[in-house]
Protein backbone atom coordinates (compact mmCIF):
# COMPACT_ATOMS: atom_id res chain seq x y z
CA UNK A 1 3.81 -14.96 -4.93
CA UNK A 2 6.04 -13.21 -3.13
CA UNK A 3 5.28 -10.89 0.14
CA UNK A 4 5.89 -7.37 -1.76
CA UNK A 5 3.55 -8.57 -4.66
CA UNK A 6 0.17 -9.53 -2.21
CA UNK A 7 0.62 -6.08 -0.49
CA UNK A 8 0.43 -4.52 -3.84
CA UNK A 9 -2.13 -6.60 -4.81
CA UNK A 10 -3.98 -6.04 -1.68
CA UNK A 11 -3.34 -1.82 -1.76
CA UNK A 12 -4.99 -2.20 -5.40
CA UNK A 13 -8.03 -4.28 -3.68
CA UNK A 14 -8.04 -1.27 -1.26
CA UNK A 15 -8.12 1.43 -4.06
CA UNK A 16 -10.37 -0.36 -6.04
CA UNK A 17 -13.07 -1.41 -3.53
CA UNK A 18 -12.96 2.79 -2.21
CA UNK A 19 -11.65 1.64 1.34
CA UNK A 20 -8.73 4.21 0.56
CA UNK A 21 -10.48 6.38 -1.72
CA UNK A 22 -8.49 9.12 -4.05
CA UNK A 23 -6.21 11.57 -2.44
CA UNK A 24 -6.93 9.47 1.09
CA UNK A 25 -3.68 8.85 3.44
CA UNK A 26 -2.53 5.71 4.38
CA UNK A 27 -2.83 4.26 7.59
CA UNK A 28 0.29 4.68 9.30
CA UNK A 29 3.09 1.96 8.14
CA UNK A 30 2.78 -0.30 11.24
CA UNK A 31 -1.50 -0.77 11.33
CA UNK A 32 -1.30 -1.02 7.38
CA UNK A 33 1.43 -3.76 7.48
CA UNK A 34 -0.86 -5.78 10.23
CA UNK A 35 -4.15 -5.05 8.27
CA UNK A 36 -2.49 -6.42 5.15
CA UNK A 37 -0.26 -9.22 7.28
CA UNK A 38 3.00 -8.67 5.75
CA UNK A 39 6.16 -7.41 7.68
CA UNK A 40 7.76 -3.14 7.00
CA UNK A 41 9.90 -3.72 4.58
CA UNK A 42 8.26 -5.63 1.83
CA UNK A 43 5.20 -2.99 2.70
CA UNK A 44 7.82 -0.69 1.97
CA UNK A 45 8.83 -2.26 -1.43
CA UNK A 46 4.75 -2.26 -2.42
CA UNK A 47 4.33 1.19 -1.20
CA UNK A 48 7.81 2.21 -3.64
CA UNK A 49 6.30 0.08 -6.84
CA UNK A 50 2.63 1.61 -6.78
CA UNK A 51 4.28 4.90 -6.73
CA UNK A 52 6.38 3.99 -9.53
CA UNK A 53 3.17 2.06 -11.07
CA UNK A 54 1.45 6.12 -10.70
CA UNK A 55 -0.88 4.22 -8.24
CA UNK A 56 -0.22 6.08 -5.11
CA UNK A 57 1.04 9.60 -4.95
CA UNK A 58 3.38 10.37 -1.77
CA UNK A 59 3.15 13.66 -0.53
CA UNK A 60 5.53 14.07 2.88
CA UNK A 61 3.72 15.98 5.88
């Protein structure tokens, strides 16, 4: 399994246990890539795929 698929698997843990509950923010990119133990950019590459997936909703701000 590759390092972009756990962090999406480990964001859908997150929505599904409530820990990031809907219409929460993310933690900031840095503390959510330690919590989930994967480096930025495949982070990044989750973050892009559960937005495509209509998992996550970004909102800029």
């Amino acid at each position: 399994m590759s390092l972009t698929d756990e962090a999406i698997s480990r964001i859908r843990a997150l929505v599904r246990s409530g820990d990031l509950p809907p219409g929460a923010r993310l933690p900031p990119e840095h503390q959510l890539a330690a919590q989930l133990g994967v480096s930025r950019n495949p982070l990044r590459e989750a973050v892009k795929a559960l937005v495509v997936a209509r998992v996550l909703d970004v909102r800029r701000g």
